[in-house]
Protein backbone atom coordinates (compact mmCIF):
# COMPACT_ATOMS: atom_id res chain seq x y z
CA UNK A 1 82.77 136.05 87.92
CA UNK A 2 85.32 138.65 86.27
CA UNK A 3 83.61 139.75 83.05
CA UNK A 4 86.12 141.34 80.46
CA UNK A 5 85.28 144.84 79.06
CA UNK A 6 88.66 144.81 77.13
CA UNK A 7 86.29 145.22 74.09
CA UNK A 8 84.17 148.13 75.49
CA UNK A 9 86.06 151.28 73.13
CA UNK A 10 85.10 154.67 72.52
CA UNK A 11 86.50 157.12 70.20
CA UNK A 12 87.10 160.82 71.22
CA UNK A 13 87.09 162.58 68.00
CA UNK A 14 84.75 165.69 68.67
CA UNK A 15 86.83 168.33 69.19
CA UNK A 16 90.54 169.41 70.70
CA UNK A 17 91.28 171.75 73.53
CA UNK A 18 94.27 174.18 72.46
CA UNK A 19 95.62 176.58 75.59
CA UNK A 20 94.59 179.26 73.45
CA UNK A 21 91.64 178.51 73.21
CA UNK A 22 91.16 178.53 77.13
CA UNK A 23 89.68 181.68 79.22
CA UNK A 24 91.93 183.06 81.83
CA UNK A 25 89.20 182.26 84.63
CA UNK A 26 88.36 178.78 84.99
CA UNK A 27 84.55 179.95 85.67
CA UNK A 28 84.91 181.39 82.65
CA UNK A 29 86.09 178.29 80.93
CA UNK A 30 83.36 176.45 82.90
CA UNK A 31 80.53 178.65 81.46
CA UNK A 32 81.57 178.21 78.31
CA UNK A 33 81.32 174.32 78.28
CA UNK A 34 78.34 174.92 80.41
CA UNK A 35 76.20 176.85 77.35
CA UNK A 36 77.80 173.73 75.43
CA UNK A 37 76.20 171.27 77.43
CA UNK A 38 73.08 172.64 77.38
CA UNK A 39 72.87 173.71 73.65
CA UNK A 40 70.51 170.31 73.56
CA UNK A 41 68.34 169.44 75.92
CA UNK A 42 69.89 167.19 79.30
CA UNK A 43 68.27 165.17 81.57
CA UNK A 44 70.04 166.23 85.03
CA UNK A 45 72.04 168.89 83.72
CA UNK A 46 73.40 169.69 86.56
CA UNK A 47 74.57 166.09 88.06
CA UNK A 48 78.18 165.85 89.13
CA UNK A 49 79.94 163.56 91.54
CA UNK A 50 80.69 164.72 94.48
CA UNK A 51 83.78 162.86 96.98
CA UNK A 52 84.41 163.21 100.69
CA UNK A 53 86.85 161.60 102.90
CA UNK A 54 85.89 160.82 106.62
CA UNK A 55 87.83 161.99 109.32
CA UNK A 56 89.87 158.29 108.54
CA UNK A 57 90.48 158.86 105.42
CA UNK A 58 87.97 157.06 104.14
CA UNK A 59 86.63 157.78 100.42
CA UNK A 60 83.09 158.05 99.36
CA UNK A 61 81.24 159.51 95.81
CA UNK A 62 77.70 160.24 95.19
CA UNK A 63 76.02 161.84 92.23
CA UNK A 64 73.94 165.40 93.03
CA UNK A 65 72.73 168.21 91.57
CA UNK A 66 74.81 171.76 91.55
CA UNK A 67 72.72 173.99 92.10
CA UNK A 68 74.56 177.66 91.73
CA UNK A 69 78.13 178.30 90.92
CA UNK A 70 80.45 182.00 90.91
CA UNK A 71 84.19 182.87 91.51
CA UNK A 72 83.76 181.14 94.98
CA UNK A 73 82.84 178.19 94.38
CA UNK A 74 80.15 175.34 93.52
CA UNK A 75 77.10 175.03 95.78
CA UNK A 76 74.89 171.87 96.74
CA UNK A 77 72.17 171.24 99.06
CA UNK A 78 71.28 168.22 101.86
CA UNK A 79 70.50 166.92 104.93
CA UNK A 80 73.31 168.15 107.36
CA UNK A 81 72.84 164.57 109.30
CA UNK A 82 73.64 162.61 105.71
CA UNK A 83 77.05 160.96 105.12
CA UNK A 84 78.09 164.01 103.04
CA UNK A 85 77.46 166.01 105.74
CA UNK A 86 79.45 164.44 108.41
CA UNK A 87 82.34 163.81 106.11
CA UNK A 88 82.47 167.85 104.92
CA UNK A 89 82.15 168.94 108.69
CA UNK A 90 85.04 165.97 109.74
CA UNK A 91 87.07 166.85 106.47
CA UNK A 92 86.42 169.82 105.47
CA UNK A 93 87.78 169.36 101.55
CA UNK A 94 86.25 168.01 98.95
CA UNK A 95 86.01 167.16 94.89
CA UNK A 96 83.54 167.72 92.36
CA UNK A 97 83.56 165.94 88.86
CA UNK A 98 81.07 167.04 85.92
CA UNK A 99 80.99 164.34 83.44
CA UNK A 100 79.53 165.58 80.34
CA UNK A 101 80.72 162.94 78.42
CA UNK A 102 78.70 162.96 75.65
CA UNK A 103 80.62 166.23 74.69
CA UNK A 104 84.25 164.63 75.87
CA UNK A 105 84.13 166.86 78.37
CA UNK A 106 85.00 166.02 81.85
CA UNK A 107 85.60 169.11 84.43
CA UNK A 108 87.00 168.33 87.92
CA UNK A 109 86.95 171.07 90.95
CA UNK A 110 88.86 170.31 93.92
CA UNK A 111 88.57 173.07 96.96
CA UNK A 112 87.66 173.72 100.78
CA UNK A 113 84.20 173.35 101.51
CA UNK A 114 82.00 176.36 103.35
CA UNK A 115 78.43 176.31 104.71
CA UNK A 116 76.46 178.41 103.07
CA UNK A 117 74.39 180.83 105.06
CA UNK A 118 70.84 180.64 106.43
CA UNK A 119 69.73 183.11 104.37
CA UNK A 120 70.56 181.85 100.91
CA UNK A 121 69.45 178.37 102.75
CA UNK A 122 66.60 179.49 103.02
CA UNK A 123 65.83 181.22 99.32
CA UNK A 124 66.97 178.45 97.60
CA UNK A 125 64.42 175.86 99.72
CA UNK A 126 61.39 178.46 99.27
CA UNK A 127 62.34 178.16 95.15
CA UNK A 128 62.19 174.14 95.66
CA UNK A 129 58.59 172.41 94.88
CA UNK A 130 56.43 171.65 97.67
CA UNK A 131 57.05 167.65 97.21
CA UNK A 132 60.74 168.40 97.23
CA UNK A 133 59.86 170.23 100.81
CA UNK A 134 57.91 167.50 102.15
CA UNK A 135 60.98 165.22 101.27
CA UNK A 136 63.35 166.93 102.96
CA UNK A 137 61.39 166.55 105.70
CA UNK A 138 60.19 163.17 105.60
CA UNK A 139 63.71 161.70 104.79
CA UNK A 140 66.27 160.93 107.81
CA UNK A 141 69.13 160.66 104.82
CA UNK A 142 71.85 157.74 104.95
CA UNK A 143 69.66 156.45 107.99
CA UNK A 144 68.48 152.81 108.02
CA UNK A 145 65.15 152.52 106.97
CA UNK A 146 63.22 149.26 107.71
CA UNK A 147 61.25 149.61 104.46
CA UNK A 148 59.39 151.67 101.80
CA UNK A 149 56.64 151.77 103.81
CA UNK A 150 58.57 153.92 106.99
CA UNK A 151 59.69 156.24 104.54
CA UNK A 152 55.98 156.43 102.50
CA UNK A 153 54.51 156.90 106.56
CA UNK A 154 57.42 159.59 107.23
CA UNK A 155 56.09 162.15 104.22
CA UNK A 156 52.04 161.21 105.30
CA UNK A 157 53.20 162.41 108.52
CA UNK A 158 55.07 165.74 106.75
CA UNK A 159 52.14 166.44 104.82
CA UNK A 160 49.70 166.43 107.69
CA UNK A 161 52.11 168.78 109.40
CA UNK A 162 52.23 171.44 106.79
CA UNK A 163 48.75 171.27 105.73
CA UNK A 164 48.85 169.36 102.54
CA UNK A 165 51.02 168.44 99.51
CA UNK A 166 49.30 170.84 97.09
CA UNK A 167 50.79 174.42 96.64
CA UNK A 168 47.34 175.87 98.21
CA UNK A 169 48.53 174.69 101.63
CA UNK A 170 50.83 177.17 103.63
CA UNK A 171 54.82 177.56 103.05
CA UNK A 172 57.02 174.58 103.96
CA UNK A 173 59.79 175.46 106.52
CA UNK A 174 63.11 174.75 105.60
CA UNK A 175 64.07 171.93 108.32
CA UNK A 176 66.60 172.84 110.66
CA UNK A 177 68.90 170.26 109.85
CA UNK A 178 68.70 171.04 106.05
CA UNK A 179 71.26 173.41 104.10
CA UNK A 180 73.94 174.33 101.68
CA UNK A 181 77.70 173.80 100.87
CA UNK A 182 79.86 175.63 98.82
CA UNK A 183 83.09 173.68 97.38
CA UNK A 184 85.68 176.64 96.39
CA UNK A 185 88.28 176.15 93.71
CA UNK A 186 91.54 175.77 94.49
CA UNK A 187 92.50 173.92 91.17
CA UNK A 188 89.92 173.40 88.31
CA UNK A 189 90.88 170.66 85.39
CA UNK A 190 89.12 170.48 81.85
CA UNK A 191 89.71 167.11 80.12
CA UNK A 192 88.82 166.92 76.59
CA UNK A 193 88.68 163.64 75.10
CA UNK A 194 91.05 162.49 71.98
CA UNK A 195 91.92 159.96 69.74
CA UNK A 196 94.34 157.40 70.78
CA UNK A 197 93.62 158.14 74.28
CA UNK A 198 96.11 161.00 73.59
CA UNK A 199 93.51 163.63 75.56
CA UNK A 200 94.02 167.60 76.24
CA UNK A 201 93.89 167.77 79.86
CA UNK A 202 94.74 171.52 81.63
CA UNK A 203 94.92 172.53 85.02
CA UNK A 204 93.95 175.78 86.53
CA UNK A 205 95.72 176.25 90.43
CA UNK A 206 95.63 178.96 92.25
CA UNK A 207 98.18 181.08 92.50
CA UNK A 208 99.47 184.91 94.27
CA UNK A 209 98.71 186.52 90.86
CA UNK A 210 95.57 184.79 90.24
CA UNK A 211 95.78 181.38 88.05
CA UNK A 212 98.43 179.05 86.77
CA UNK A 213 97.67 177.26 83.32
CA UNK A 214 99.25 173.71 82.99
CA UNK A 215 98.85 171.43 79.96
CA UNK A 216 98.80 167.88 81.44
CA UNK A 217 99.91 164.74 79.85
CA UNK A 218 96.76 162.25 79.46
């Protein structure tokens, strides 16, 4: 049954976004929404939806966490057998949307997509905590599972490998199959949210000389 959401209305009154009130950089401009953000405490401050296109064309989004950002780009972390995976090494372009909505605020990133090497790989999953580890390990991600109970038997089976699930036990490998991305910027967007659904939207795209500014109609 359709239901009707007609009545569902929010009111974007909390600020405005004025181009001269934007940095030059769009990290920059990022950052400073980002010390925004967390100016309260967030649960999942670093959540953003992620979308990939197969090698068909075929769209899918997924929430996960960012988990390091600079000039170059936006990195996450997964199993290189997931869905992500296959549709970043089959397509290698992707989008990245930051909803931090409770602010107005919506940021999109658009830009190719790059493994990132072994070596920061490999720093990031030593900072991760040991259950995290064991996870990666345990989980065959976007693979059918016939139950909880597989995946419960998968991480009993990880944490009699790696002696234990306590940090006393020795380090957790990261698993071969396990590793980074890094989404680069070729156009950035900040969306602030206004009355009358009359919103500041502006576009940073790359250009020769660095960045072109664009005020977009809502």
């Amino acid at each position: 049954m359709s239901r009707d959401l007609g009545s569902f209305r929010e009111s974007y009154d909390r600020a405005v976004l004025r181009r001269a009130d934007l940095a030059a950089e769009p990290i920059e401009q990022f950052e400073r929404w980002w010390d925004e953000w967390l100016s309260v405490p967030r649960r999942d401050a670093t959540a953003c939806v992620l979308a990939t296109a197969s090698s068909t064309g075929v769209p899918s989004a997924r929430w996960v966490l960012c988990k390091g950002w600079d000039a170059s780009g936006f990195e996450i972390y997964t199993n290189r057998e997931s869905r992500k995976a296959h549709d970043l090494r089959a397509n290698a372009r992707a989008a990245l949307v930051f909803g931090w909505l409770d602010d107005d605020h919506q940021v999109r990133v658009e830009g190719p997509v790059t493994e990132i090497d072994d070596a920061t790989a490999d720093a990031y999953w030593a900072s991760r905590p040991r259950g995290s580890q064991l996870g990666g390990w345990a989980s065959d991600q976007s693979e059918v599972l016939s139950g909880r109970d597989e995946l419960e038997q998968h991480r009993a089976e990880a944490v009699e490998r790696f002696g234990g699930d306590d940090d006393s036990g020795p380090p957790v490998p990261r698993p071969p199959y396990w590793g980074g991305y890094r989404i680069g910027i070729d156009r950035m967007e900040f969306w602030q949210g206004r009355p009358d659904r009359l919103h500041d939207r502006f576009s940073y795209s790359r250009s020769t000389d660095g960045w072109t500014i664009d005020r977009l109609s809502p």
